[in-house]
N, C-alpha and C. Protein backbone atom coordinates (compact mmCIF):
# COMPACT_ATOMS: atom_id res chain seq x y z
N UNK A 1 0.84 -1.17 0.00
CA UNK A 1 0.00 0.00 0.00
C UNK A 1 0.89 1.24 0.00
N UNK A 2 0.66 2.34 -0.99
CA UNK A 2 1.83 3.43 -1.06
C UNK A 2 0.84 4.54 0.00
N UNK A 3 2.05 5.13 0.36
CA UNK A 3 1.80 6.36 1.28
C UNK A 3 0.44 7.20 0.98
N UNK A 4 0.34 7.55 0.08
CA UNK A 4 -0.58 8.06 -0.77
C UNK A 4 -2.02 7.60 -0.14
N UNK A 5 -2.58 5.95 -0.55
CA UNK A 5 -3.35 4.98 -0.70
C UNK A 5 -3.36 4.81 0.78
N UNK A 6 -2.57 5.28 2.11
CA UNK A 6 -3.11 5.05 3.67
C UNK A 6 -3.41 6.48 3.95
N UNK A 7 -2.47 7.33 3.54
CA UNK A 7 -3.64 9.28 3.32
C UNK A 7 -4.87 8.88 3.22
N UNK A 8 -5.29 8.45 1.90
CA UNK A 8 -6.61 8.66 1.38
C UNK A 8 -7.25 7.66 2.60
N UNK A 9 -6.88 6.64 2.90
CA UNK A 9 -8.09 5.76 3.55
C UNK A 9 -7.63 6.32 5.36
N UNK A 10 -6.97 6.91 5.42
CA UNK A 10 -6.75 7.26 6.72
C UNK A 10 -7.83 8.65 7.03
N UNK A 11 -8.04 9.21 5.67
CA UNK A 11 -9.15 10.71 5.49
C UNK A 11 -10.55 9.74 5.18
N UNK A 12 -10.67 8.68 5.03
CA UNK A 12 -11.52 8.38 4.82
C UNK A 12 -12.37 7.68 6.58
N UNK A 13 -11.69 7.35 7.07
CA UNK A 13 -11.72 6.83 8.48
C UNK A 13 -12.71 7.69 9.30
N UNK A 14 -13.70 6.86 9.98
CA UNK A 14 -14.41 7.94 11.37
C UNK A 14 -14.03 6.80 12.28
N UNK A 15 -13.43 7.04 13.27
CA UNK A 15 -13.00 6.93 14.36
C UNK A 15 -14.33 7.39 15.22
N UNK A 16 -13.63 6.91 16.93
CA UNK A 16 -14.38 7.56 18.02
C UNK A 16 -13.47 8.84 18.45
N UNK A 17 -12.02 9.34 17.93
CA UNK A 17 -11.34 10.55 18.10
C UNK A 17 -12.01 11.65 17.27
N UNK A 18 -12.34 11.14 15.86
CA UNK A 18 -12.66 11.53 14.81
C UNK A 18 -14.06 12.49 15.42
N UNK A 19 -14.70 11.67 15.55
CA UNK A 19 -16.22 11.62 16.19
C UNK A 19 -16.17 13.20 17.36
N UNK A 20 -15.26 12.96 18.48
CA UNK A 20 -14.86 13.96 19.51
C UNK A 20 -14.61 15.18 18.91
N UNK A 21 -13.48 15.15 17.48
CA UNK A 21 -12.75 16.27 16.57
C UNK A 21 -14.08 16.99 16.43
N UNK A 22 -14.94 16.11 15.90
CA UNK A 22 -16.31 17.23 14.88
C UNK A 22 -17.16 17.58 15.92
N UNK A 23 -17.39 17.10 17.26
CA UNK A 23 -18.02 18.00 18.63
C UNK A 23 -17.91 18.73 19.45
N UNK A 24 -16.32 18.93 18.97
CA UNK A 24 -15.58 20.37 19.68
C UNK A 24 -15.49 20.93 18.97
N UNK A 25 -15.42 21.32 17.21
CA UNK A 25 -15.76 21.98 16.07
C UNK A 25 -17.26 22.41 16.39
N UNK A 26 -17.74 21.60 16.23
CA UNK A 26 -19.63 22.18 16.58
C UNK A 26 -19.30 22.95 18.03
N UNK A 27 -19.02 22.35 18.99
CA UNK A 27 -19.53 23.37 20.29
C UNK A 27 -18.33 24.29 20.38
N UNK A 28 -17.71 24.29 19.64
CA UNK A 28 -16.52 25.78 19.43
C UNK A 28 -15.71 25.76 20.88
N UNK A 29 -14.94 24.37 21.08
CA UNK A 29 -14.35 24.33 21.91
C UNK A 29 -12.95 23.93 21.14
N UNK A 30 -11.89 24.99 21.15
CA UNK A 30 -10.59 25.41 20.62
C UNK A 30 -9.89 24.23 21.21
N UNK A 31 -9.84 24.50 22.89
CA UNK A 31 -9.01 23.68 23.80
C UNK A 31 -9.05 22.44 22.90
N UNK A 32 -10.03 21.53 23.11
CA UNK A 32 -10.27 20.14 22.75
C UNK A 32 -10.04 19.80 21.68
N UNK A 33 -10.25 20.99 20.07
CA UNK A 33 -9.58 20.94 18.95
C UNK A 33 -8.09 20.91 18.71
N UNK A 34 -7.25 21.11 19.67
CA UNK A 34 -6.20 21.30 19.89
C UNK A 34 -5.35 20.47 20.70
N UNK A 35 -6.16 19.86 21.37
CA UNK A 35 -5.57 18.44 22.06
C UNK A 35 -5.89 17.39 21.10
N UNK A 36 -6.65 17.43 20.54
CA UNK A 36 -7.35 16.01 19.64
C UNK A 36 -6.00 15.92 18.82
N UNK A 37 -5.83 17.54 17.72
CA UNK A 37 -5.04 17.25 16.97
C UNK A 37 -3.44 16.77 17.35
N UNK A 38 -3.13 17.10 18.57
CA UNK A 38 -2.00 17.04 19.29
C UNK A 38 -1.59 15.42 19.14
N UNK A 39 -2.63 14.72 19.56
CA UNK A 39 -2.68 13.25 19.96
C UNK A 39 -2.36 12.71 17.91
N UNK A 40 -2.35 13.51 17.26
CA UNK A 40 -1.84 12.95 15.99
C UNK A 40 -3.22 11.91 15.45
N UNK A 41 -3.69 11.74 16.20
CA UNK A 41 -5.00 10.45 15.71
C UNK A 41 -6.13 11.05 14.91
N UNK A 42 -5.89 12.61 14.72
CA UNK A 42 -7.12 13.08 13.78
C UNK A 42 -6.91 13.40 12.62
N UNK A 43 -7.01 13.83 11.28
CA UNK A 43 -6.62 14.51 10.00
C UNK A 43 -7.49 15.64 10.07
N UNK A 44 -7.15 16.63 10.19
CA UNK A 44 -7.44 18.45 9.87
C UNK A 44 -9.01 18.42 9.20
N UNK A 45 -8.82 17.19 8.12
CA UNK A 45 -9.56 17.67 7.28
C UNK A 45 -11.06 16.21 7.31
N UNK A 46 -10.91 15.19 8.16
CA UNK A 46 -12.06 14.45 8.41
C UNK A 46 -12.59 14.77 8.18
N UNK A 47 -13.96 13.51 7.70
CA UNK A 47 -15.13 14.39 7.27
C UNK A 47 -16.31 13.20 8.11
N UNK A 48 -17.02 14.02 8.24
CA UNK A 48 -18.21 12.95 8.78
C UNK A 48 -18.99 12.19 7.78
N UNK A 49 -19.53 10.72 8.77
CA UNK A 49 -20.29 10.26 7.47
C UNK A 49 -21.58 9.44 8.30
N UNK A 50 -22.70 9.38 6.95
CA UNK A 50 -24.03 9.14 7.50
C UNK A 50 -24.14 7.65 7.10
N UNK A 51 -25.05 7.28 8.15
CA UNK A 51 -25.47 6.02 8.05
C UNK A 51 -26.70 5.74 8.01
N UNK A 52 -27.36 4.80 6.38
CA UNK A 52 -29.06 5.03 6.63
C UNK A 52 -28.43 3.64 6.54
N UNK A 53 -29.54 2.64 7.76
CA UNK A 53 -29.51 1.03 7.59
C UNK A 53 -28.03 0.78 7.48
N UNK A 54 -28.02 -0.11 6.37
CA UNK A 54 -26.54 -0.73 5.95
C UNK A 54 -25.71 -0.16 5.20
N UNK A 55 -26.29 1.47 4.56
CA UNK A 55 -25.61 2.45 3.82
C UNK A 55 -24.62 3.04 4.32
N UNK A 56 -23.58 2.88 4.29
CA UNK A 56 -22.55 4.32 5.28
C UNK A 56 -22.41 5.57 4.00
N UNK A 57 -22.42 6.58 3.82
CA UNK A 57 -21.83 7.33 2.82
C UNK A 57 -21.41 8.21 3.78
N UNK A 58 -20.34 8.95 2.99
CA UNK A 58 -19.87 10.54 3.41
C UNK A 58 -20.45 11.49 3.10
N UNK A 59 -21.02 12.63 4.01
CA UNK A 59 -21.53 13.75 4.32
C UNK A 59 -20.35 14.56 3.87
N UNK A 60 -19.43 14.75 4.27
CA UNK A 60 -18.16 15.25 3.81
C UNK A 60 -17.93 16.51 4.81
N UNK A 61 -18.89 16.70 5.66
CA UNK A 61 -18.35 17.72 6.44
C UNK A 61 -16.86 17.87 7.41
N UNK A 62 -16.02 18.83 7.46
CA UNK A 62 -15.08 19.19 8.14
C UNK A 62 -15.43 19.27 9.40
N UNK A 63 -14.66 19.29 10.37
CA UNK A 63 -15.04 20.56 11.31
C UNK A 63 -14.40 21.97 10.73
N UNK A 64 -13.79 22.51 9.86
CA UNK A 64 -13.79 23.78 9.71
C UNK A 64 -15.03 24.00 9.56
N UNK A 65 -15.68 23.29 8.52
CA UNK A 65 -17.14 23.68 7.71
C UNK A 65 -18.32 23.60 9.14
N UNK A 66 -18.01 22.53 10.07
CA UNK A 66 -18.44 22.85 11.52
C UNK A 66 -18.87 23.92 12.54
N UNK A 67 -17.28 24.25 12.39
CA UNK A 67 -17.18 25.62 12.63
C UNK A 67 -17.23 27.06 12.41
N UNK A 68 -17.57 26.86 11.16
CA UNK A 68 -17.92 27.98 10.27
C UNK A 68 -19.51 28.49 10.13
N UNK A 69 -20.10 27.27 10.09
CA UNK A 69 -21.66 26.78 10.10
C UNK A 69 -21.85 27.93 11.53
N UNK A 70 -21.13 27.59 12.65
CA UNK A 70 -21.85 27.55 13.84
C UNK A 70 -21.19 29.24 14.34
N UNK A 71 -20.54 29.47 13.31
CA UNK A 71 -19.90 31.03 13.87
C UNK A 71 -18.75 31.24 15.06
N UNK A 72 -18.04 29.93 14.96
CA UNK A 72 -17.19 30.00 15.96
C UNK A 72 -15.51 30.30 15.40
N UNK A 73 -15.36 31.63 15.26
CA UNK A 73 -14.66 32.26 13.96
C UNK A 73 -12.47 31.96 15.19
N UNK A 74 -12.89 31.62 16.45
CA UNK A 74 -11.67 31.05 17.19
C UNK A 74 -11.00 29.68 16.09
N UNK A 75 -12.16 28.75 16.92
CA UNK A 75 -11.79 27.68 16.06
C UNK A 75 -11.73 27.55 14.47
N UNK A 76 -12.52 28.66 13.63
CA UNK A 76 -11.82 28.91 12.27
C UNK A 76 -10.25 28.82 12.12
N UNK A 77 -9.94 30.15 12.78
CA UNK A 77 -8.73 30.70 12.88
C UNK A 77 -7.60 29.44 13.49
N UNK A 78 -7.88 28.80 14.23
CA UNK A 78 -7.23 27.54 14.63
C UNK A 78 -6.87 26.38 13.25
N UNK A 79 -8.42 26.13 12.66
CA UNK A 79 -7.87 25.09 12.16
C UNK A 79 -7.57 25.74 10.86
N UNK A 80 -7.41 26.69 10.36
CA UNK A 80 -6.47 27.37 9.19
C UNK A 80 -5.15 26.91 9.57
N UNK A 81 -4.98 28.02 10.75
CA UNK A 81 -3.68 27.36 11.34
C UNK A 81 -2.89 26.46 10.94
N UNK A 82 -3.58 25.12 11.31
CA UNK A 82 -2.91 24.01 11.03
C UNK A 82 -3.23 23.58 10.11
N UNK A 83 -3.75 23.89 9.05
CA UNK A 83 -3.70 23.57 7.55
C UNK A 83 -4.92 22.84 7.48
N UNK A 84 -5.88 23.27 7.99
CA UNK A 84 -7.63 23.05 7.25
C UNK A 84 -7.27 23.86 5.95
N UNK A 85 -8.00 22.71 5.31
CA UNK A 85 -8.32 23.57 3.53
C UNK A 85 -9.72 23.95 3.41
N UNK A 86 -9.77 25.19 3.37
CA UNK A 86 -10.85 25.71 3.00
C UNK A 86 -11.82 25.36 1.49
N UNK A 87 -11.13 24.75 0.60
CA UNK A 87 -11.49 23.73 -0.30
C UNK A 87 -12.50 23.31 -0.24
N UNK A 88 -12.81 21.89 1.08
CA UNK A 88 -12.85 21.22 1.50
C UNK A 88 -14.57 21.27 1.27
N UNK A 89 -15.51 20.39 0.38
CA UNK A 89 -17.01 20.85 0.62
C UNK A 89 -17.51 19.45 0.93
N UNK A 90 -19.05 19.26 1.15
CA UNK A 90 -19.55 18.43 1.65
C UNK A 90 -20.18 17.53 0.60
N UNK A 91 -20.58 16.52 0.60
CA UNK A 91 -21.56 16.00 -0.76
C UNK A 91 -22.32 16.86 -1.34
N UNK A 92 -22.95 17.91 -1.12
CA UNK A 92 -24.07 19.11 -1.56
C UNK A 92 -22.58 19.79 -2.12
N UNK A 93 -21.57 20.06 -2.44
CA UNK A 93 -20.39 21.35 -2.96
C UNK A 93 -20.62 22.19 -1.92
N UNK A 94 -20.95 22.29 -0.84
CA UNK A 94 -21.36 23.30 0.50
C UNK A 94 -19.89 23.58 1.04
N UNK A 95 -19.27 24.72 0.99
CA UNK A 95 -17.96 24.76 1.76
C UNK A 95 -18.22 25.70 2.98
N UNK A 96 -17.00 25.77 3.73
CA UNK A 96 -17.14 26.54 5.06
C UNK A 96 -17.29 27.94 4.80
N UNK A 97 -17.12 28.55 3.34
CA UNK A 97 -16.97 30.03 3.20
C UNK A 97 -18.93 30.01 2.90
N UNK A 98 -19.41 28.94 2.04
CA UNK A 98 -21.02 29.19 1.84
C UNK A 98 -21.61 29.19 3.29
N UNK A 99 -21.24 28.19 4.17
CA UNK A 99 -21.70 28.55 5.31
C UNK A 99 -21.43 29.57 6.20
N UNK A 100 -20.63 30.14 6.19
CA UNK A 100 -20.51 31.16 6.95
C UNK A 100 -21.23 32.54 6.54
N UNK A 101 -21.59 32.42 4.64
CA UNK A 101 -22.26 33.24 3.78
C UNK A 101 -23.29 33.22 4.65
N UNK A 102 -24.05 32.38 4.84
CA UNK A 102 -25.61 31.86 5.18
C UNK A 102 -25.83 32.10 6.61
N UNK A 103 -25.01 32.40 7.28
CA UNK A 103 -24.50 32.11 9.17
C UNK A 103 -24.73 33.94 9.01
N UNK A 104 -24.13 34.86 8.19
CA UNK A 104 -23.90 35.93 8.65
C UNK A 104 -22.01 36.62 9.06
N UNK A 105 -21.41 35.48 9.21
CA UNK A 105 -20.56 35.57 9.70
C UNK A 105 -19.35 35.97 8.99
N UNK A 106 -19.33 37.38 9.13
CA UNK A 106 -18.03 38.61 8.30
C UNK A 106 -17.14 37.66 8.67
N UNK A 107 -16.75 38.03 9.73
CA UNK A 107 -15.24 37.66 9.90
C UNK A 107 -14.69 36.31 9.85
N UNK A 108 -15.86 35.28 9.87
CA UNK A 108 -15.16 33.94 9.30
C UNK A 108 -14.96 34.09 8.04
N UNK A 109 -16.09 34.73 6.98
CA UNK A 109 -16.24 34.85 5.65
C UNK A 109 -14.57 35.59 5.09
N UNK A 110 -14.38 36.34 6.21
CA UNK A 110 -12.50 37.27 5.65
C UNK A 110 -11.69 36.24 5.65
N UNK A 111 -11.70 35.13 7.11
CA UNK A 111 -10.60 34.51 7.86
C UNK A 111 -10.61 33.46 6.07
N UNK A 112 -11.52 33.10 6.18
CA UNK A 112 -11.86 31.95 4.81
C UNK A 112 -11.23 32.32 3.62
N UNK A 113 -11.66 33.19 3.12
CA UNK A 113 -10.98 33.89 1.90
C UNK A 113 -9.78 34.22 1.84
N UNK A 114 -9.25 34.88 3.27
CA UNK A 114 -7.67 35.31 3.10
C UNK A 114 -7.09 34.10 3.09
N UNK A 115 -7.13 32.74 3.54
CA UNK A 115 -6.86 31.47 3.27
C UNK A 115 -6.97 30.82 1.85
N UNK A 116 -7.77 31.69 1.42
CA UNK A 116 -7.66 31.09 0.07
C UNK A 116 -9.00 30.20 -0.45
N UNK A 117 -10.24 30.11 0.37
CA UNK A 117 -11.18 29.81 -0.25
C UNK A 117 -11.92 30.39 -1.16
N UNK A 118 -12.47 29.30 -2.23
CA UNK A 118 -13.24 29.91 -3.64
C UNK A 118 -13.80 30.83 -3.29
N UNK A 119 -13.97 32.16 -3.68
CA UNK A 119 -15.01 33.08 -3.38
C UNK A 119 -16.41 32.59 -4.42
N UNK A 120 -16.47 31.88 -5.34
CA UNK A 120 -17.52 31.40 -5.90
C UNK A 120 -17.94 30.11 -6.15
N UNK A 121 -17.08 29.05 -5.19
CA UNK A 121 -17.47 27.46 -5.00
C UNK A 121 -19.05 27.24 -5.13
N UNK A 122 -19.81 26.71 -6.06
CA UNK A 122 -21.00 26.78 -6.43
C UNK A 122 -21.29 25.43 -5.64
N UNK A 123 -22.84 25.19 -4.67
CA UNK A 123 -23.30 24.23 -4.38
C UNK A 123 -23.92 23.13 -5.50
N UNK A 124 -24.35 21.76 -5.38
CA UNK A 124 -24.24 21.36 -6.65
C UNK A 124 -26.02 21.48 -7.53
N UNK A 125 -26.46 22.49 -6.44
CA UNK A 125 -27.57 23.10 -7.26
C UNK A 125 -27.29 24.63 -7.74
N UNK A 126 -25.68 24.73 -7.75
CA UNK A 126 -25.62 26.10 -7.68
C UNK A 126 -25.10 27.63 -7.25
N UNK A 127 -25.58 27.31 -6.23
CA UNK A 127 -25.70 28.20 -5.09
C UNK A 127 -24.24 28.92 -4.86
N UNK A 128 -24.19 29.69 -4.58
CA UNK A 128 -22.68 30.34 -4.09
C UNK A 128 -22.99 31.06 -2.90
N UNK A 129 -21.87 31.16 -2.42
CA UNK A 129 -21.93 32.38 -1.09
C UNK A 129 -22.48 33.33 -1.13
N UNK A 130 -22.27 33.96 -2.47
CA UNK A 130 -22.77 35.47 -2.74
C UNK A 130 -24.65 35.12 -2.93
N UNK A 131 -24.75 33.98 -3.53
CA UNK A 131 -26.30 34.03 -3.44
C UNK A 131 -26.88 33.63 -2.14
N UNK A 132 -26.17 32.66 -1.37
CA UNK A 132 -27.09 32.78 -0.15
C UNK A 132 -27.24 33.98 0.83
N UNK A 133 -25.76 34.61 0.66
CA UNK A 133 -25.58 35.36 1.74
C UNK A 133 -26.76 36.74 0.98
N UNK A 134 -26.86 36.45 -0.06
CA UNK A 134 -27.94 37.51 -0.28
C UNK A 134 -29.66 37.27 0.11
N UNK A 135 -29.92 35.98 -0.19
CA UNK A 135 -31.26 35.16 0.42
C UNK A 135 -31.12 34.87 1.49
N UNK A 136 -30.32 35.13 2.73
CA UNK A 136 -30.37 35.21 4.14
C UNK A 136 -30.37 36.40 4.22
N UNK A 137 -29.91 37.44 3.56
CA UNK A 137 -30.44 39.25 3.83
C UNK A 137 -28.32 39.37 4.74
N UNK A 138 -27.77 38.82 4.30
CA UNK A 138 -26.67 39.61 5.06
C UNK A 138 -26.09 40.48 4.43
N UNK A 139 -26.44 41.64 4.33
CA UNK A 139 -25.62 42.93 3.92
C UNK A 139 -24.32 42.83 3.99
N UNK A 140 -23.95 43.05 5.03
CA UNK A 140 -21.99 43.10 5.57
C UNK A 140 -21.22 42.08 4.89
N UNK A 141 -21.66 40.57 4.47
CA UNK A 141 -21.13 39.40 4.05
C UNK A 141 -21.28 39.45 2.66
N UNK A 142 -22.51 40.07 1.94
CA UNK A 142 -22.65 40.50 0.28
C UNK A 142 -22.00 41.63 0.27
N UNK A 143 -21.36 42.89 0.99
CA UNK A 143 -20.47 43.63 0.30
C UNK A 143 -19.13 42.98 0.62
N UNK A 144 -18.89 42.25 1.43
CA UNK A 144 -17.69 42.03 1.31
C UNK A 144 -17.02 40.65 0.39
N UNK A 145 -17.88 39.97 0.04
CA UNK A 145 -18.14 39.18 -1.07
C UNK A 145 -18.16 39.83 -2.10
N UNK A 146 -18.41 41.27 -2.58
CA UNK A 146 -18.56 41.77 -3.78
C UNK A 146 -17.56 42.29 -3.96
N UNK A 147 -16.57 43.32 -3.26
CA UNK A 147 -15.63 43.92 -2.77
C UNK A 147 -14.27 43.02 -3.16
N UNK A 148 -14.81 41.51 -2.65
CA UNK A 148 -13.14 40.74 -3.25
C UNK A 148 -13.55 40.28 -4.36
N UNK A 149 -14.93 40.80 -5.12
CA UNK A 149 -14.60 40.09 -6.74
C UNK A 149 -15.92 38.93 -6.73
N UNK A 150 -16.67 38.72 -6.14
CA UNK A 150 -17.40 37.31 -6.28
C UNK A 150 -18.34 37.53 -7.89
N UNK A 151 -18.74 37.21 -8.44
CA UNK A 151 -19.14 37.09 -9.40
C UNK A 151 -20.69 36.77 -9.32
N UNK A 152 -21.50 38.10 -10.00
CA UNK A 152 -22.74 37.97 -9.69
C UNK A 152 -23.40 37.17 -10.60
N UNK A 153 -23.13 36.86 -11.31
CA UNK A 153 -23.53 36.02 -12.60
C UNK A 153 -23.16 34.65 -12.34
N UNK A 154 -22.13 34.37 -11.25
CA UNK A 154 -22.21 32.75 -11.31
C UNK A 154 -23.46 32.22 -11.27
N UNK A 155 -22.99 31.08 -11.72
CA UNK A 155 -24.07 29.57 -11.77
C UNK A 155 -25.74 29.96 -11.20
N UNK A 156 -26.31 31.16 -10.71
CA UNK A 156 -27.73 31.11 -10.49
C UNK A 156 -27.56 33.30 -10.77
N UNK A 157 -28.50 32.94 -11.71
CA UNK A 157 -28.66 33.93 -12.26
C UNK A 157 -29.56 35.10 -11.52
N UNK A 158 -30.53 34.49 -10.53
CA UNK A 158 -30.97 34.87 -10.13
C UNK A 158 -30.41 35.92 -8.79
N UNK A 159 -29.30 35.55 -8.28
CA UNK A 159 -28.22 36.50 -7.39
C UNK A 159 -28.28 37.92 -8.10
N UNK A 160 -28.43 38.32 -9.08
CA UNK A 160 -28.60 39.76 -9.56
C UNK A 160 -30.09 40.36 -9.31
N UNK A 161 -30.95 39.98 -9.10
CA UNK A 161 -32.15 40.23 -8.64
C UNK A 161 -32.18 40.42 -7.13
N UNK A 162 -31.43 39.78 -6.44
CA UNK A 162 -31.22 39.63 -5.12
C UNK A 162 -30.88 40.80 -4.52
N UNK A 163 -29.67 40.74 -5.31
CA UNK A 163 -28.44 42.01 -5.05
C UNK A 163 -29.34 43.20 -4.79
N UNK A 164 -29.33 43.39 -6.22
CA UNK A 164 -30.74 44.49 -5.97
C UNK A 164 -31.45 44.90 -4.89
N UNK A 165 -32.24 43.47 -4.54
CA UNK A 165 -33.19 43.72 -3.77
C UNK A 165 -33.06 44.28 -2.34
N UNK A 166 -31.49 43.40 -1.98
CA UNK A 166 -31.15 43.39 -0.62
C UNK A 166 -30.74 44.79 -0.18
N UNK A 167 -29.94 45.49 -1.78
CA UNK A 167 -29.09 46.33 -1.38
C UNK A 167 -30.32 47.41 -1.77
């Protein structure tokens, strides 16, 4: 098995550490994100996965995308840190910068971007940051989405009607 081929199935893994990683991401507890990763037994970038019956699939959520969701802009800033990829989206193309679009949340939405996330990662109906954060009504998160360039014309056409409306 090459190095490579235990990466991938080692990111593919939910553990009961794993499990702990994404409940201190949700309850925006830094400390515990920070010991987990310490103990070497987690990957940055885990993702959770659902189980219907005998189905397991991946959800694909992070805890960045966790933490982003939930506005806990500490533990953002943490797991940048240590090399969360903001990349990183869920089975829906949902990344931590759309959620934080949708959350309200400026300053994760900066921390995200100055890292280097898509400013126009489209959900796979679409959707971009700039359109939700406009159909949740967040002003502060659509100018500053517009400000670094997001593109009102991506993938749902309808974000220019929005714009409008909101602004």
């Amino acid at each position: 098995m090459t190095k490579a081929t235990k990466s991938i199935l080692w990111y593919l893994k939910e553990s009961r550490t794993d499990v702990q990683f994404h409940l201190a991401a949700l309850r925006g507890d830094c400390d515990r994100l920070r010991q987990l990763l310490d103990t070497g037994k987690v990957h940055i970038d885990s993702r959770d996965r659902i189980e219907q019956g005998t189905i397991c699939q991946q959800d694909g959520t992070t805890p960045l995308i966790l933490s982003a969701a939930m506005g806990h802009t500490e533990c953002v800033r943490e797991l940048l840190a240590q090399g969360a990829d903001p990349a990183c989206c869920r089975t829906t193309g949902t990344n931590a910068l759309f959620f934080a679009a949708q959350g309200g949340f400026l300053d994760i939405a900066r921390l995200l971007l100055d890292a280097g996330a898509d400013i126009d990662a489209p959900s796979t109906d679409g959707g971009t940051p700039l359109f939700v954060a406009c159909q949740c009504g967040h002003l502060p998160v659509v100018e500053e989405l517009l400000r670094r360039g997001a593109d009102v014309n991506a993938c749902m056409k309808v974000v220019v009607h929005i714009v409008i409306f909101v602004g």
